[in-house]
PDB file of N, CA and C in Angstrom:
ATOM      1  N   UNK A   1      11.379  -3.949  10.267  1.00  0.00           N
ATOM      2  CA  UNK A   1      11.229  -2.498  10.240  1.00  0.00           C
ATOM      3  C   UNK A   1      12.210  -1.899   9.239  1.00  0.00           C
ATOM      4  N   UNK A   2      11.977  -0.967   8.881  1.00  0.00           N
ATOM      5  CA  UNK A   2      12.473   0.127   7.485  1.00  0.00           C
ATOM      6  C   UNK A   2      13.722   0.685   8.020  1.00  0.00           C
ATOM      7  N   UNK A   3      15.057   0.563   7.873  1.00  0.00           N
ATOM      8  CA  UNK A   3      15.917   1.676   8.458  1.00  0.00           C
ATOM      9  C   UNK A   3      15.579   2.982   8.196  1.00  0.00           C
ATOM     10  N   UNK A   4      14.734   3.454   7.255  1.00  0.00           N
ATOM     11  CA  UNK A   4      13.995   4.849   7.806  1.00  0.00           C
ATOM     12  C   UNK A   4      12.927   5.086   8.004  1.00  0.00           C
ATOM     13  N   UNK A   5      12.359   4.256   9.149  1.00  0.00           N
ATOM     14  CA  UNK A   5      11.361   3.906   9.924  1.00  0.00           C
ATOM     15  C   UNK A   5      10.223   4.746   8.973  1.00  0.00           C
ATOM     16  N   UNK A   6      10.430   4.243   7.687  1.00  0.00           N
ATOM     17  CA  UNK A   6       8.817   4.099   6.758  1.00  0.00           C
ATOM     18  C   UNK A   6       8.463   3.020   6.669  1.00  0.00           C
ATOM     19  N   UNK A   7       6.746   3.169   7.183  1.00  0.00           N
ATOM     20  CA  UNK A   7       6.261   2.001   7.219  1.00  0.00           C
ATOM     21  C   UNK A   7       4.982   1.687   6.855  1.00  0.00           C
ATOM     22  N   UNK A   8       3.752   1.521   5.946  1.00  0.00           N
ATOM     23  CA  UNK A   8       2.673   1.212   5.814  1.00  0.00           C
ATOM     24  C   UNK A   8       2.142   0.042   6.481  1.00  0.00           C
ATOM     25  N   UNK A   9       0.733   0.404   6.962  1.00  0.00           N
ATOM     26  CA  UNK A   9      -0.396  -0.766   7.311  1.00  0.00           C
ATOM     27  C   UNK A   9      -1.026  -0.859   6.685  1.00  0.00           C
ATOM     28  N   UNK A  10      -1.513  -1.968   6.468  1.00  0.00           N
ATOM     29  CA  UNK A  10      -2.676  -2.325   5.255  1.00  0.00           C
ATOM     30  C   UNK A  10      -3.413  -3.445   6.077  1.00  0.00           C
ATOM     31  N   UNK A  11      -4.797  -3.239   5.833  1.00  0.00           N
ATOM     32  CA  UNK A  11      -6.052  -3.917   6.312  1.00  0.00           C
ATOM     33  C   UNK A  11      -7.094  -3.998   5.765  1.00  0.00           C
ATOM     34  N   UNK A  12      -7.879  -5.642   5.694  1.00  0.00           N
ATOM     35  CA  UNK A  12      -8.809  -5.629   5.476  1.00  0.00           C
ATOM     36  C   UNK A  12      -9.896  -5.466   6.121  1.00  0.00           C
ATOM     37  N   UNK A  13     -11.039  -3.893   5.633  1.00  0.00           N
ATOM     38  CA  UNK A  13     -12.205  -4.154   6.622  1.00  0.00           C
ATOM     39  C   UNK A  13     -13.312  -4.104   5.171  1.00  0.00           C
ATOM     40  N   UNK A  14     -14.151  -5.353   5.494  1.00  0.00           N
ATOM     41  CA  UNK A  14     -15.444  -5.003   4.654  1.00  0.00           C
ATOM     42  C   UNK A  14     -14.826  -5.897   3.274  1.00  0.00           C
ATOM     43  N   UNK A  15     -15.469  -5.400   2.672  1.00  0.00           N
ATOM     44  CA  UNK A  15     -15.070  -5.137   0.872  1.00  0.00           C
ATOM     45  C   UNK A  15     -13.641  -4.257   0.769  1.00  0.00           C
ATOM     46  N   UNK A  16     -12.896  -3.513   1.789  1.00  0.00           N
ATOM     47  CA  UNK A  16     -11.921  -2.236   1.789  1.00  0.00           C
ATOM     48  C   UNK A  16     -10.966  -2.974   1.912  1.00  0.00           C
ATOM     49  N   UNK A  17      -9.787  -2.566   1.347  1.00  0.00           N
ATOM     50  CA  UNK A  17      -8.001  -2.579   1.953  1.00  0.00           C
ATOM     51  C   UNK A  17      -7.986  -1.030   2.238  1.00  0.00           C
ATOM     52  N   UNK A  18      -7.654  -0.767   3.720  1.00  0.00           N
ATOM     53  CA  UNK A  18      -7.162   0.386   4.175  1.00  0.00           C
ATOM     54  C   UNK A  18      -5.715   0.399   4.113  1.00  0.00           C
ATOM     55  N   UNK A  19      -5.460   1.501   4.026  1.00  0.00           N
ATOM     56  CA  UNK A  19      -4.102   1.102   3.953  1.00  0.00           C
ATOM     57  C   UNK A  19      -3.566   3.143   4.810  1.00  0.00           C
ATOM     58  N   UNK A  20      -2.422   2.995   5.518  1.00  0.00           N
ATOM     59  CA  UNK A  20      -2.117   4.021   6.345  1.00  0.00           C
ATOM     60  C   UNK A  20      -0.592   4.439   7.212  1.00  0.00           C
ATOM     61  N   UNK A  21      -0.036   5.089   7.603  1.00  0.00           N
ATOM     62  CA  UNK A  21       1.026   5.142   7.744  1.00  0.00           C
ATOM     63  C   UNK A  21       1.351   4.984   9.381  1.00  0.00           C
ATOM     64  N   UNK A  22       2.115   3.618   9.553  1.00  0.00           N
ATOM     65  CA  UNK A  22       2.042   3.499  11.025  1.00  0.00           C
ATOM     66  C   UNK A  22       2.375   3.930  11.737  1.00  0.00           C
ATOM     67  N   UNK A  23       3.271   5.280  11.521  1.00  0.00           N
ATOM     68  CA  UNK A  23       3.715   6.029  12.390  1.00  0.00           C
ATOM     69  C   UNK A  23       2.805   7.270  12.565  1.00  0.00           C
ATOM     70  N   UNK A  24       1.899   7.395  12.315  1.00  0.00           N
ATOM     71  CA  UNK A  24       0.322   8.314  12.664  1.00  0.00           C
ATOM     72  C   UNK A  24      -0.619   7.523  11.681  1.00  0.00           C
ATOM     73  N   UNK A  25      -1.177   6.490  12.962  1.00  0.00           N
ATOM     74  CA  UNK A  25      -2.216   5.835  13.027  1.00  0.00           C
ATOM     75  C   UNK A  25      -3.772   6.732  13.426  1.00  0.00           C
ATOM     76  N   UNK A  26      -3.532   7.752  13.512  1.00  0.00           N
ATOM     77  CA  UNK A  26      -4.794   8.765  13.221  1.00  0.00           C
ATOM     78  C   UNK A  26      -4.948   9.565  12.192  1.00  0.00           C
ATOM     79  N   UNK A  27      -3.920   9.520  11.344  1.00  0.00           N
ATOM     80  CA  UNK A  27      -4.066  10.552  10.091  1.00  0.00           C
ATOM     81  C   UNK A  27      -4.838   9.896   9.151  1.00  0.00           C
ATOM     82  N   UNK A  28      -4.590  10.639   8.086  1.00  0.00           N
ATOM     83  CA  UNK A  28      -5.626   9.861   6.970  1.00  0.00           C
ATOM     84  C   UNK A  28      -5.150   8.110   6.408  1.00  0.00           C
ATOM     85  N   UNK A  29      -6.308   8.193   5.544  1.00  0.00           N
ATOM     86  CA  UNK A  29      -6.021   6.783   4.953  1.00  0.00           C
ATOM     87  C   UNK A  29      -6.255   6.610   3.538  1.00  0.00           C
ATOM     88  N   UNK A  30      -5.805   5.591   3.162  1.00  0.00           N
ATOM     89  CA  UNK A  30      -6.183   5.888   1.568  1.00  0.00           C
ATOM     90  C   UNK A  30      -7.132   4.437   1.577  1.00  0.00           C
ATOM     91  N   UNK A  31      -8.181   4.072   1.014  1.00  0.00           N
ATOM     92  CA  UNK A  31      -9.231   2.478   0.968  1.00  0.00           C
ATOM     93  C   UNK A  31      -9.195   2.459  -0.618  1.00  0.00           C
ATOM     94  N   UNK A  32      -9.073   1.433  -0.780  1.00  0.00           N
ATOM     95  CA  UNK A  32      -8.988   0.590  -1.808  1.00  0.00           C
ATOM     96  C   UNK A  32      -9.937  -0.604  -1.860  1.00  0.00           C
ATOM     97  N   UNK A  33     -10.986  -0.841  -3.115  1.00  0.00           N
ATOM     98  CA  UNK A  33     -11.339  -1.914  -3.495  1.00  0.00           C
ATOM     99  C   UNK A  33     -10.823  -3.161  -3.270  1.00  0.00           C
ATOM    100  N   UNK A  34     -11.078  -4.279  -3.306  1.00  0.00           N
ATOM    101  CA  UNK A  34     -10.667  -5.873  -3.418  1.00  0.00           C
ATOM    102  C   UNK A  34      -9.548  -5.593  -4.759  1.00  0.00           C
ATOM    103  N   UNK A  35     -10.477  -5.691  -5.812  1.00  0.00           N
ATOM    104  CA  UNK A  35      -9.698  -5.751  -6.867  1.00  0.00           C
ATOM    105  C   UNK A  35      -8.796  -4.366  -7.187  1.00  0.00           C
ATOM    106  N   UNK A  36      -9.069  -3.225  -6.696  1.00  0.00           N
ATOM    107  CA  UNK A  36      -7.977  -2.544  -7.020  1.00  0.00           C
ATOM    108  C   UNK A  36      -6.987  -2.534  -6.018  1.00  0.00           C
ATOM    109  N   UNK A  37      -6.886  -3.402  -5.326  1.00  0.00           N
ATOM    110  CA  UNK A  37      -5.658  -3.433  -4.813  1.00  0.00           C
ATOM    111  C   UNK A  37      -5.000  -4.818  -5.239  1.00  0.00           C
ATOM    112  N   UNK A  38      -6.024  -5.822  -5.964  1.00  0.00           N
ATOM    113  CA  UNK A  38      -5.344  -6.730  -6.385  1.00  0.00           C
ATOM    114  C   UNK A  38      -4.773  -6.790  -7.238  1.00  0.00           C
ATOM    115  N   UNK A  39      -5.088  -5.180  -8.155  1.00  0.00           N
ATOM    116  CA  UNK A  39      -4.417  -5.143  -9.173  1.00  0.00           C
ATOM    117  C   UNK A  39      -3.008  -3.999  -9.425  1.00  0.00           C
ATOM    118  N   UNK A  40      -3.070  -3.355  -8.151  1.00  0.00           N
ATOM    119  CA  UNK A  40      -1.793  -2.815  -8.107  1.00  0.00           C
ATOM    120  C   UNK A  40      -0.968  -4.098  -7.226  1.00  0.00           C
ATOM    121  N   UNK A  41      -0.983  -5.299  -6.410  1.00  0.00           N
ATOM    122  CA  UNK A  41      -0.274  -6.021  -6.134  1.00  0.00           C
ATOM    123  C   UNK A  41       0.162  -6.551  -7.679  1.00  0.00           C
ATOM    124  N   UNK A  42      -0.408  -7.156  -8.616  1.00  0.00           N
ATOM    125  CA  UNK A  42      -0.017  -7.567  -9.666  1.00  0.00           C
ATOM    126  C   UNK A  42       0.975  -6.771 -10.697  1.00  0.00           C
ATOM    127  N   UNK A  43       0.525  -4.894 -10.604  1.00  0.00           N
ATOM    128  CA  UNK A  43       1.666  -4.684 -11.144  1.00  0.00           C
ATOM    129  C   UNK A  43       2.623  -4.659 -10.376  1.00  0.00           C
ATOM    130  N   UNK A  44       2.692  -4.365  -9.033  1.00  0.00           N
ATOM    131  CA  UNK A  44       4.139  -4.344  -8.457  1.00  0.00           C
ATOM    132  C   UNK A  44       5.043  -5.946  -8.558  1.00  0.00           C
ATOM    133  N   UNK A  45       4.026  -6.782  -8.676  1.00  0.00           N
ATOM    134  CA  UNK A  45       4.956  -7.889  -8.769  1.00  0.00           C
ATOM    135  C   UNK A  45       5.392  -7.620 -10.313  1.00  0.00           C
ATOM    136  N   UNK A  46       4.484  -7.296 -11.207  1.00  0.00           N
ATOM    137  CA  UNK A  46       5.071  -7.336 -12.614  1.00  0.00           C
ATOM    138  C   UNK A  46       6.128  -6.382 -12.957  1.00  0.00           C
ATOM    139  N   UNK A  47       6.630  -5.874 -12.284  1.00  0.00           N
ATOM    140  CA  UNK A  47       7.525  -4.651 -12.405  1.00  0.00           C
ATOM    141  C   UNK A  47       7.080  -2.827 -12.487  1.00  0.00           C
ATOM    142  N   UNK A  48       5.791  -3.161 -12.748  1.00  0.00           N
ATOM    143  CA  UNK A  48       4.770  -1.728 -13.517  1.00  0.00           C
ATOM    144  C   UNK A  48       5.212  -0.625 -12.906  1.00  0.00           C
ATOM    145  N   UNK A  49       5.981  -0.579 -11.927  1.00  0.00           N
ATOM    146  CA  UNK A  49       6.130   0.769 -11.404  1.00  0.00           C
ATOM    147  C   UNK A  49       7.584   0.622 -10.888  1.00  0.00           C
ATOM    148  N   UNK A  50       8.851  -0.239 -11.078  1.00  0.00           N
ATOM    149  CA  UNK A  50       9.951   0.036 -11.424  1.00  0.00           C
ATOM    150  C   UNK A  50      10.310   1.013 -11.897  1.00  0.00           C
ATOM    151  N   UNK A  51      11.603   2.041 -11.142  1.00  0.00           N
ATOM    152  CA  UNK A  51      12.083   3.128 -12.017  1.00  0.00           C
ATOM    153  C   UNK A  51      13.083   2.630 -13.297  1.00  0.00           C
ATOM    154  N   UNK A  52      12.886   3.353 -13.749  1.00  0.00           N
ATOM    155  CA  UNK A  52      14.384   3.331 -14.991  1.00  0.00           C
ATOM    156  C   UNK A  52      15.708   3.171 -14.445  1.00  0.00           C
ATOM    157  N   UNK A  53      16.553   2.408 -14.948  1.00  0.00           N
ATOM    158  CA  UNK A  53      17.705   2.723 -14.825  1.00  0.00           C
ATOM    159  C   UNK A  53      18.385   4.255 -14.885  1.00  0.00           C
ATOM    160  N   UNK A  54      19.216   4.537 -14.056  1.00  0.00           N
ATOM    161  CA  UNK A  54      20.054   5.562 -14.586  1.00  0.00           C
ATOM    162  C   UNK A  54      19.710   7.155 -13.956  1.00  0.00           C
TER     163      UNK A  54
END
């Protein structure tokens, strides 16, 4: 758990990655494609959305 109890769920239903905030599991959600979520996993591993130094 997050020491400031932020936390995302992410799930696969279907063809979808849902993805939602577990601390209101009734609010909205954001769904994502197969591949577009395979391709924001790839930039986050690649750094793509690292802030700047400084």
């Amino acid at each position: 758990m997050d020491p400031n109890n932020t936390c995302v769920e992410v799930q696969q239903i279907g063809h979808s990655v849902i993805v939602r905030d577990s601390k209101n599991p009734d609010g909205p959600t954001l769904s994502f494609s197969r591949d577009e979520w395979a391709a924001f996993l790839k930039g986050a591993k690649d750094g793509e959305f690292d802030l700047p130094d400084g």
